[in-house]
C-alpha atoms as a PDB file:
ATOM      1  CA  UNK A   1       9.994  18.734 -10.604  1.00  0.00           C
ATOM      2  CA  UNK A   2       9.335  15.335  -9.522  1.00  0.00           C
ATOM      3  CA  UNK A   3       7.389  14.448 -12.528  1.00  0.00           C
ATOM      4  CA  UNK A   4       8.300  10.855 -13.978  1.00  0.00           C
ATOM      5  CA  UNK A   5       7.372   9.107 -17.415  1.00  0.00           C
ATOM      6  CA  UNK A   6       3.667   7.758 -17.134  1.00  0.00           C
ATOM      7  CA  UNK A   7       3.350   3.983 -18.412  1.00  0.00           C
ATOM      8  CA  UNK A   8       0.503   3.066 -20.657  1.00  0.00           C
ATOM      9  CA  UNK A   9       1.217  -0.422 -19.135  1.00  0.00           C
ATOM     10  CA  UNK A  10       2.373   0.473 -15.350  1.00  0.00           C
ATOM     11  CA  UNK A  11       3.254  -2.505 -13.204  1.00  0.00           C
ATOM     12  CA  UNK A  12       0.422  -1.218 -10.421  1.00  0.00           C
ATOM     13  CA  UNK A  13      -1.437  -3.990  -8.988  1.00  0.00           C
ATOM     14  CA  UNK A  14      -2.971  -2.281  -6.410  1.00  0.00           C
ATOM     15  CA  UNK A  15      -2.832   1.232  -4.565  1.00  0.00           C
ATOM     16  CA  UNK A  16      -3.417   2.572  -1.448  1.00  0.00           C
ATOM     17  CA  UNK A  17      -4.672   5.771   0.461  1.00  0.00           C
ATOM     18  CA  UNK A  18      -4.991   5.569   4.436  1.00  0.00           C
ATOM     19  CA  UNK A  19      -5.446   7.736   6.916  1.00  0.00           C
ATOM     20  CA  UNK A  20      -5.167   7.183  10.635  1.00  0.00           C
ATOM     21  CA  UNK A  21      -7.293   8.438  13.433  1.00  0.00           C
ATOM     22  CA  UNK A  22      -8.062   9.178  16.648  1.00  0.00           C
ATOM     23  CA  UNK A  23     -11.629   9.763  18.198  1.00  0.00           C
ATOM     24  CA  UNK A  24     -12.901  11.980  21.222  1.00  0.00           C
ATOM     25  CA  UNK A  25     -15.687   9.344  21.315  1.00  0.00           C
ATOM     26  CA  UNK A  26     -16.134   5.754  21.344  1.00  0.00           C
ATOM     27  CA  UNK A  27     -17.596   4.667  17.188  1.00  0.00           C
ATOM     28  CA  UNK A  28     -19.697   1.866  17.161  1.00  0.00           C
ATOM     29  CA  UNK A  29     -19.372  -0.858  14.540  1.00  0.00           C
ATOM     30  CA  UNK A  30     -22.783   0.393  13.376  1.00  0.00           C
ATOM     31  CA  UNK A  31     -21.662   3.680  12.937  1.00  0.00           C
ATOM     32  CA  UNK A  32     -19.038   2.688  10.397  1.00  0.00           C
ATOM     33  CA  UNK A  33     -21.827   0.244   8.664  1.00  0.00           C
ATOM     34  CA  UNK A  34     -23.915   3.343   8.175  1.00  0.00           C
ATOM     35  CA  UNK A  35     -21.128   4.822   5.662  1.00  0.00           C
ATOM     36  CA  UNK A  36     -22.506   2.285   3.362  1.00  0.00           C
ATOM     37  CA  UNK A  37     -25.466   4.211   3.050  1.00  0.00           C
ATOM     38  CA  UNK A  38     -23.441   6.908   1.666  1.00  0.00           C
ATOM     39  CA  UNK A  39     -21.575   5.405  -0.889  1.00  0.00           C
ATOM     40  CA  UNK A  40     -23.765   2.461  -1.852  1.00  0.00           C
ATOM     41  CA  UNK A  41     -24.126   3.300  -5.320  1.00  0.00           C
ATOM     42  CA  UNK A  42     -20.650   3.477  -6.171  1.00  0.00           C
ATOM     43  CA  UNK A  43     -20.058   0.429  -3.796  1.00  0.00           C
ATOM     44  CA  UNK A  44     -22.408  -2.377  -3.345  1.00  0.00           C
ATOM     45  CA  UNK A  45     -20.966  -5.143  -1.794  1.00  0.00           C
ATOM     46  CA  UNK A  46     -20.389  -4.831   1.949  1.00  0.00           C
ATOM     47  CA  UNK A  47     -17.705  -7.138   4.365  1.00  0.00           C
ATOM     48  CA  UNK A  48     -17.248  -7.246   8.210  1.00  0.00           C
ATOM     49  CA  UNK A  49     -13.869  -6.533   8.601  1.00  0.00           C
ATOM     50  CA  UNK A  50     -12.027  -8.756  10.720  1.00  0.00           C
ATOM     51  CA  UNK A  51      -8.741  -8.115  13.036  1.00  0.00           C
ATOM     52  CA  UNK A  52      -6.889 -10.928  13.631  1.00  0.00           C
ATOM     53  CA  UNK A  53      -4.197 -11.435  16.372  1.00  0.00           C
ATOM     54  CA  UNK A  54      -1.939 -13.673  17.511  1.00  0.00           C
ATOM     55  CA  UNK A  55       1.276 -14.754  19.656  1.00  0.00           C
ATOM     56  CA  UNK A  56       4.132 -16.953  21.495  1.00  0.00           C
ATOM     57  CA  UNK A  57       4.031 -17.657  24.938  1.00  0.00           C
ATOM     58  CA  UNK A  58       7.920 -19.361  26.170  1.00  0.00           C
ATOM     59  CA  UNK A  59       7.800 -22.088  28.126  1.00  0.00           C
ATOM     60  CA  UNK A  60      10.305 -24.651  29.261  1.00  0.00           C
ATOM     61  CA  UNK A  61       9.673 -26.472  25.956  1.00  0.00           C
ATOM     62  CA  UNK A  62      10.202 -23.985  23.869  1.00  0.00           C
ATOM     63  CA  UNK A  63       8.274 -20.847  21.583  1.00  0.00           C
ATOM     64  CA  UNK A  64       4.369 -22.380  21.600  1.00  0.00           C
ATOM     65  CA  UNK A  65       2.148 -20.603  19.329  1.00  0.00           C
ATOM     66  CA  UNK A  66      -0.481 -18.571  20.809  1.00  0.00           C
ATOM     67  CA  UNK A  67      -3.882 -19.530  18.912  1.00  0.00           C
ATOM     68  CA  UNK A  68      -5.173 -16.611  16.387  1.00  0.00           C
ATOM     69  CA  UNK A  69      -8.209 -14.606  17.526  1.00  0.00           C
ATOM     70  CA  UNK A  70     -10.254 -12.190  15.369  1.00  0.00           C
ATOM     71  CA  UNK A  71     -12.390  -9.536  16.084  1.00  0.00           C
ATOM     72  CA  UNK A  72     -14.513  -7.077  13.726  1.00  0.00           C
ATOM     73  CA  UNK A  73     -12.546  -3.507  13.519  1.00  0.00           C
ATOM     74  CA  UNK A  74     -14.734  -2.173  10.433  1.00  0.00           C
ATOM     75  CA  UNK A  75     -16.070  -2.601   7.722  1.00  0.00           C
ATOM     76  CA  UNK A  76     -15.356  -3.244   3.945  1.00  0.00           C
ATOM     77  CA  UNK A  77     -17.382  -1.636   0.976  1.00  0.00           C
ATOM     78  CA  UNK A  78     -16.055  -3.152  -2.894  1.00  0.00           C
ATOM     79  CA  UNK A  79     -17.369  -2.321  -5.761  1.00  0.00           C
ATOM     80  CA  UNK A  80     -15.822  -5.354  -7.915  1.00  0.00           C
ATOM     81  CA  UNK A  81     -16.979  -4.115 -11.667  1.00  0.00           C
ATOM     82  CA  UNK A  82     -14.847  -0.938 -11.041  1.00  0.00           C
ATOM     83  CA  UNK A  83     -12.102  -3.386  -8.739  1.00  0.00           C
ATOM     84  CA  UNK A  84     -12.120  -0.572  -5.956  1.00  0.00           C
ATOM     85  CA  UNK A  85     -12.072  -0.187  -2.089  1.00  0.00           C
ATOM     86  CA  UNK A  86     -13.148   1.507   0.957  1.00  0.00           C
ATOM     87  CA  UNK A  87     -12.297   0.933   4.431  1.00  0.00           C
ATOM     88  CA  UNK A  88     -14.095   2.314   7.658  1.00  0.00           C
ATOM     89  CA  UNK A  89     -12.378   0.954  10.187  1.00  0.00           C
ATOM     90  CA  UNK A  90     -12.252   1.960  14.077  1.00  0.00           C
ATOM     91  CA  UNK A  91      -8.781   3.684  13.982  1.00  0.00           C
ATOM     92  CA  UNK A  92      -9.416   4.839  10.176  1.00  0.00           C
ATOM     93  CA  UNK A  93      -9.653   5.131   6.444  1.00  0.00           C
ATOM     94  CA  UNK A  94      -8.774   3.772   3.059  1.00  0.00           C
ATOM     95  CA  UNK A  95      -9.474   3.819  -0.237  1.00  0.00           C
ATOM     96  CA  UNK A  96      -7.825   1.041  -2.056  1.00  0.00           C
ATOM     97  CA  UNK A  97      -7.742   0.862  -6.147  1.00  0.00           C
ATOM     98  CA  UNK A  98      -6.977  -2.106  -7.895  1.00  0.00           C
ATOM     99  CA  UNK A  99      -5.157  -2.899 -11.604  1.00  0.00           C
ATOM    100  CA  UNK A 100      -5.780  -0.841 -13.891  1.00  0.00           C
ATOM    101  CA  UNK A 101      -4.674   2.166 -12.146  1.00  0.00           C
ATOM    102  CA  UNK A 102      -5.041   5.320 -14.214  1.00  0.00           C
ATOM    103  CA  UNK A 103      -3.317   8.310 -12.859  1.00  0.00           C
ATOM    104  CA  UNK A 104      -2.749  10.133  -9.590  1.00  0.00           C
ATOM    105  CA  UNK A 105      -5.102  12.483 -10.265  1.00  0.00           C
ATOM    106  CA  UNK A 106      -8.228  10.771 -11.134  1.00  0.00           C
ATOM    107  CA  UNK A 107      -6.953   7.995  -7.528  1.00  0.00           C
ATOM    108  CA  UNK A 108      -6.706  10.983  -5.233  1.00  0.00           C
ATOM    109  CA  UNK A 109      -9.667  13.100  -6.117  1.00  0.00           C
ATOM    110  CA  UNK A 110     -11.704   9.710  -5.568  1.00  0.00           C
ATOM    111  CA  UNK A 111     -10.137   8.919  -2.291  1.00  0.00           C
ATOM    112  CA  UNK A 112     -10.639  13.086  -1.125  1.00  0.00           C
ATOM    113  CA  UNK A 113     -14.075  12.468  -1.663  1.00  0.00           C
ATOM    114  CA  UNK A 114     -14.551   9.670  -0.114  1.00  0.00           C
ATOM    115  CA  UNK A 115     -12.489  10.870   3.165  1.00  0.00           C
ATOM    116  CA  UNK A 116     -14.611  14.301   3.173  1.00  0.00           C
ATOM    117  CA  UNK A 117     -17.702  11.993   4.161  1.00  0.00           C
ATOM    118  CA  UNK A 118     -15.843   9.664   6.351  1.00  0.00           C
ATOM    119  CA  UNK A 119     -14.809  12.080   8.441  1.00  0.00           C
ATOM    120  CA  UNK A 120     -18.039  14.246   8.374  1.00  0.00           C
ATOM    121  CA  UNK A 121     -19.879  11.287   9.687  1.00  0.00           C
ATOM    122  CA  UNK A 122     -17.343   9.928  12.149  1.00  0.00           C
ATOM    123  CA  UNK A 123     -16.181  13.648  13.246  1.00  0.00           C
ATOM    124  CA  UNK A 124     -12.405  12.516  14.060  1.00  0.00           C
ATOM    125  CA  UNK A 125     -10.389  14.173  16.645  1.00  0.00           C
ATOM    126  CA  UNK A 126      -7.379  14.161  15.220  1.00  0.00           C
ATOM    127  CA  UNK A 127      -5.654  12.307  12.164  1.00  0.00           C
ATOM    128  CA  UNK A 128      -2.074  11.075  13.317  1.00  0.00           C
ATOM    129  CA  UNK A 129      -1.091   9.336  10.539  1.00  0.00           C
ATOM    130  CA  UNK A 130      -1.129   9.606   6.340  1.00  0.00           C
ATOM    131  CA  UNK A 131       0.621   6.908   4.175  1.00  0.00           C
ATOM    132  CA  UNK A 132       0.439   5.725   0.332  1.00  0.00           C
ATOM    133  CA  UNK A 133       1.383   1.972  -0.544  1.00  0.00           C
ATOM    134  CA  UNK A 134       1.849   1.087  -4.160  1.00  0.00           C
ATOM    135  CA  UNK A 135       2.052  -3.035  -4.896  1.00  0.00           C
ATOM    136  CA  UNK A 136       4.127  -3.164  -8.377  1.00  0.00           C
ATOM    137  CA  UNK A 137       4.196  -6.798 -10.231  1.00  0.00           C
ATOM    138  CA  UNK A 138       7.005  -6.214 -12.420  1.00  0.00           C
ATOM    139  CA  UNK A 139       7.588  -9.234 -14.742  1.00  0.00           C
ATOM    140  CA  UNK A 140      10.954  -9.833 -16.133  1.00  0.00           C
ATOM    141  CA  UNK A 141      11.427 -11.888 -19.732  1.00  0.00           C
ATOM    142  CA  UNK A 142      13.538 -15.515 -19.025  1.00  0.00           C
ATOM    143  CA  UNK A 143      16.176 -15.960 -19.327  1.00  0.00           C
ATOM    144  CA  UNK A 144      17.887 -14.032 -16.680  1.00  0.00           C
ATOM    145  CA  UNK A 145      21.588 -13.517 -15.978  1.00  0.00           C
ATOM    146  CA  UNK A 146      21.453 -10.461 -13.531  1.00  0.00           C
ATOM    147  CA  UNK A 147      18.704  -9.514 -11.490  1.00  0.00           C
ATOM    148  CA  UNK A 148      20.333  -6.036 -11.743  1.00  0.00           C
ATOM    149  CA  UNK A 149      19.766  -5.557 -15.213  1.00  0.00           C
ATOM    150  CA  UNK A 150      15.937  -4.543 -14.412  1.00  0.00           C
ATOM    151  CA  UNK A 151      15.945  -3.892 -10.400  1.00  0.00           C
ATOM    152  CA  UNK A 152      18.658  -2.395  -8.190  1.00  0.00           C
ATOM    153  CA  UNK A 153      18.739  -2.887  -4.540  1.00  0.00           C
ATOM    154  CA  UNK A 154      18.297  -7.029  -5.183  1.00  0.00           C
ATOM    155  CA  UNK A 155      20.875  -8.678  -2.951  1.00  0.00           C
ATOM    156  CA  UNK A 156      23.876  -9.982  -3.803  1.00  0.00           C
ATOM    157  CA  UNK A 157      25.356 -13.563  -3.396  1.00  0.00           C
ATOM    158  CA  UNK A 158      28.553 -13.514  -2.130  1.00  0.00           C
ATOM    159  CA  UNK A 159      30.710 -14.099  -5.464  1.00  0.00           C
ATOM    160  CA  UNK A 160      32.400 -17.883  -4.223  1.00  0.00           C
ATOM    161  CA  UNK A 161      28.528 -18.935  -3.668  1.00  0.00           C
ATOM    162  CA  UNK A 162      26.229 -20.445  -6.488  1.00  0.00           C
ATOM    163  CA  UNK A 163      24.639 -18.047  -8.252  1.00  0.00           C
ATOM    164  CA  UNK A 164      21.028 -19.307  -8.493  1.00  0.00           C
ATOM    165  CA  UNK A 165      18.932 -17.604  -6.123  1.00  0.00           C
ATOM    166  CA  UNK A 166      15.553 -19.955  -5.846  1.00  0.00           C
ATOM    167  CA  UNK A 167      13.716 -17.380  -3.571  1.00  0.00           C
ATOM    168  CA  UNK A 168      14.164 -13.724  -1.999  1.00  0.00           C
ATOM    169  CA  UNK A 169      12.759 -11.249   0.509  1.00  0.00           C
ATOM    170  CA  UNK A 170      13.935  -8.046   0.983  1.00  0.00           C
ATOM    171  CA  UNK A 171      12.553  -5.525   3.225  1.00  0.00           C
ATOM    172  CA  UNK A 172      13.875  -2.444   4.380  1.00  0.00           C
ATOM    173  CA  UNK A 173      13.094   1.085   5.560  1.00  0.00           C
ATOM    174  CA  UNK A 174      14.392   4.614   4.174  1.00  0.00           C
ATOM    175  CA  UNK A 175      13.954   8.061   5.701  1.00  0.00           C
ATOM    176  CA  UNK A 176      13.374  11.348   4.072  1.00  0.00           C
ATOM    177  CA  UNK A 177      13.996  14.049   6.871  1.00  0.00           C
ATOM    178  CA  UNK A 178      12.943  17.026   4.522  1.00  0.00           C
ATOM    179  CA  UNK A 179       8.982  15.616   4.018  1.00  0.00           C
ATOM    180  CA  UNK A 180       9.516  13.790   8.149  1.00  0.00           C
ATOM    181  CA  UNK A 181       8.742  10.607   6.464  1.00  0.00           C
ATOM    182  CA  UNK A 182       9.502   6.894   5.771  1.00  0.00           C
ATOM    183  CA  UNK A 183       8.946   4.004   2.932  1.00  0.00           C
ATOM    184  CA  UNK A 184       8.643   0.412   3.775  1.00  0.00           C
ATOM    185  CA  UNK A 185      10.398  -1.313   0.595  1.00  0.00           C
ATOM    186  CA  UNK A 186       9.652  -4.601  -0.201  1.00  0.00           C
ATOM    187  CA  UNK A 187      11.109  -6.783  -2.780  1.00  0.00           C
ATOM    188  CA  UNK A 188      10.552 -10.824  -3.959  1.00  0.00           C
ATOM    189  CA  UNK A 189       9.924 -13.049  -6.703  1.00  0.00           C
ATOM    190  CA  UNK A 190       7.044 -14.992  -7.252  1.00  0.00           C
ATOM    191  CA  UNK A 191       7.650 -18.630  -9.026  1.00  0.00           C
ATOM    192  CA  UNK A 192       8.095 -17.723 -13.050  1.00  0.00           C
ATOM    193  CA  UNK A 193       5.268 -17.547 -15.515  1.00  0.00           C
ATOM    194  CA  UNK A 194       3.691 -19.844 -18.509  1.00  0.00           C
ATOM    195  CA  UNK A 195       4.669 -16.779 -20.700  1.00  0.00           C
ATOM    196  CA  UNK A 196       7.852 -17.534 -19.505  1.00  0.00           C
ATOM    197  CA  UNK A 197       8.680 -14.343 -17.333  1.00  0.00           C
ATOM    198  CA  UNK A 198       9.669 -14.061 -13.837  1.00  0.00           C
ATOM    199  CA  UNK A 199       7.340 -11.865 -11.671  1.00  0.00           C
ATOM    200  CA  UNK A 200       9.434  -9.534  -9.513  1.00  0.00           C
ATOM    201  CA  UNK A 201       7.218  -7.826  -6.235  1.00  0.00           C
ATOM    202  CA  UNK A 202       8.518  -4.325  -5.071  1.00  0.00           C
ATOM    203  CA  UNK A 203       6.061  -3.214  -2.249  1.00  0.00           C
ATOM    204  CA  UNK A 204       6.085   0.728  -1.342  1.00  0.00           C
ATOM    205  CA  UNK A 205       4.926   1.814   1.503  1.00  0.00           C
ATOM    206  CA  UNK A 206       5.893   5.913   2.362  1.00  0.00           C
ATOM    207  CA  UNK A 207       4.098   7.224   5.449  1.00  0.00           C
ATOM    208  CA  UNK A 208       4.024   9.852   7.918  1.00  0.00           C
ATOM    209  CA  UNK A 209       3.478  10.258  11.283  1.00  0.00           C
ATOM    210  CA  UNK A 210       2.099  13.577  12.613  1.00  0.00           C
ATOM    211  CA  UNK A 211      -0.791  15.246  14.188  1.00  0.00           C
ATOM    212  CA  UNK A 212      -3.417  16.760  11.973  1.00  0.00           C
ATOM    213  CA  UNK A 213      -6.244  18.942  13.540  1.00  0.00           C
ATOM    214  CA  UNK A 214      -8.409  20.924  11.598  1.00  0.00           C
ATOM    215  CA  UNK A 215      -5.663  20.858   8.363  1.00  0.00           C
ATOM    216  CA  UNK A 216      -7.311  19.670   5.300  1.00  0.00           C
ATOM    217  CA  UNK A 217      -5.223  21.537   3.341  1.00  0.00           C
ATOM    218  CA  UNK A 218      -1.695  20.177   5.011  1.00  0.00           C
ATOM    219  CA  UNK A 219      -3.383  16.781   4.586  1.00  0.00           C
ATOM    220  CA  UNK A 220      -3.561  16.028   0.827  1.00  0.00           C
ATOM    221  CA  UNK A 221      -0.368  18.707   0.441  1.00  0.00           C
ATOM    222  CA  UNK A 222       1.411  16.549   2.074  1.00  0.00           C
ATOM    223  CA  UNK A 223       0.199  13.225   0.467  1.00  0.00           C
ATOM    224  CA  UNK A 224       1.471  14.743  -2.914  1.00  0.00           C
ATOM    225  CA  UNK A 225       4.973  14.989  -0.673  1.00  0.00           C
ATOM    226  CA  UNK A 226       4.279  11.298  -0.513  1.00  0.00           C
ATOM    227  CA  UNK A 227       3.689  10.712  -4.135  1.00  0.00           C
ATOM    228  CA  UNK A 228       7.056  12.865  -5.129  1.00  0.00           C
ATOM    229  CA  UNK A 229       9.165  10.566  -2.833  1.00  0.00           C
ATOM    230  CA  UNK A 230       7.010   7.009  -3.947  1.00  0.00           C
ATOM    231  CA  UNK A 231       7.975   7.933  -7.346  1.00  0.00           C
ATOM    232  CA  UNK A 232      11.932   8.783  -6.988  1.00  0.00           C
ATOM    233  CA  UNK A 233      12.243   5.496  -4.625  1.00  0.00           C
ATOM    234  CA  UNK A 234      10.713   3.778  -7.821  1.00  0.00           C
ATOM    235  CA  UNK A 235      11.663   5.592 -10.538  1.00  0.00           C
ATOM    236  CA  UNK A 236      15.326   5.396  -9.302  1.00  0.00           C
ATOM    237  CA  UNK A 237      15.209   1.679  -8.384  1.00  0.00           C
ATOM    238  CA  UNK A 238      14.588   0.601 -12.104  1.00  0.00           C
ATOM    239  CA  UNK A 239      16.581   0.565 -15.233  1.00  0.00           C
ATOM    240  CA  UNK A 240      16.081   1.990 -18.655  1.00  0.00           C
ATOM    241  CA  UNK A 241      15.655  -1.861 -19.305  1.00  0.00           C
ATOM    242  CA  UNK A 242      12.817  -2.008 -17.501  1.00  0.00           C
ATOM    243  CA  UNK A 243      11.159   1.105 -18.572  1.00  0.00           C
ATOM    244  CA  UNK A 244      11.034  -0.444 -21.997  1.00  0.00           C
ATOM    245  CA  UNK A 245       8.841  -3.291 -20.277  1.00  0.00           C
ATOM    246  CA  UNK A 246       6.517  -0.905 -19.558  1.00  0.00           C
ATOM    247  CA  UNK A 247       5.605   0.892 -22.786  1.00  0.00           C
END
């Protein structure tokens, strides 16, 4: 149950495994460059991450933009042969795997390992957040009469409007009361290809909110919760059409 068709070419770009958390101490930026030390083998290249902020202020003018400030919240460790990810930041974790993705299983055995020592050198208080984002790049063959022949959910032009739609963005979110989460769906088009194909975005972001303490166990159960319901919002946002791009 909840077991699609895997892909042997899978429109994954890139995917994502964070978790949130809180701290009964204040980490240090040098704590978090430490981790490197860990995992340098497996991930040699090491970034400064960097926040970035910014604002309007009203005034009798009008909206003024508020200039954009940075500030370091972390770090980033890549290891760019194997085109993966990890993120130590102050309020958490992620592992981030970019095309070619391979399965589930081989993405969130690397990513529990990785978390395991995270959190035994940071010591977290609590986690209060989980989430999974998948980035799919889903390119559909030109001509095109219907979007809707490869992706529901695109929105419609009223039917007394011209029909060529230049540019889209769709966002919105979806609840699933029985796992007490959410997905972030994204959707737009990029400008078409040289090969003559139109590259369609659908963004999925499921997440959930809640208060981990000393639950390992509940933790990665309920990230496969978030895999089952990533995979019906995709799996039932396609058509067979689209499947066959895929294989």
């Amino acid at each position: 149950m909840g077991e699609y068709t895997i892909f042997p070419n899978a429109p994954i770009t890139e995917a994502l495994l964070d978790i949130r958390v809180e701290y009964s101490r204040e980490i240090a930026l040098a704590e978090l460059e430490s981790f490197h030390n860990l995992i340098k083998e497996d991930f040699p290249e090491k970034q400064q991450r960097i926040q970035f902020t910014a604002g309007f202020k009203i005034s009798p003018e009008g909206p003024e933009a508020l200039q954009t400030s940075g500030v370091p919240d972390g770090y980033l460790f890549r290891s760019t042969i194997y085109k993966k990810v990890v993120q130590a930041r102050l309020d958490g974790f992620t592992f981030n795997k970019i095309k070619p993705y391979e399965n589930w299983e081989k993405f969130q055995l690397e990513a529990h390992r990785l978390w395991d020592l995270y959190s035994k050198m940071t010591n977290p208080a609590k986690i209060t957040r989980i989430a999974l984002r998948y980035i799919n790049r889903i390119e559909i063959p030109l001509p095109i009469k219907d979007f809707k022949e490869y992706i529901l959910g695109i929105p419609d032009i009223p039917p007394k409007l011209p029909q060529e739609l230049s540019h889209f963005f769709m966002q919105f979110t979806i609840l699933n009361p029985d796992i007490e989460a959410k997905a972030i769906i994204t959707l737009t088009k990029e400008d078409p290809n040289n090969n003559n194909t139109l590259p369609i975005i659908f963004d999925i972001d499921v997440f959930r909110d809640n208060i981990y303490i000393n639950n390992e166990t509940k933790i990665w159960d309920d990230f496969e919760s978030l895999r089952i319901f990533k995979n019906a919002i995709f799996f039932n946002s396609i058509t067979e059409k689209t499947k066959e791009l895929f294989k």
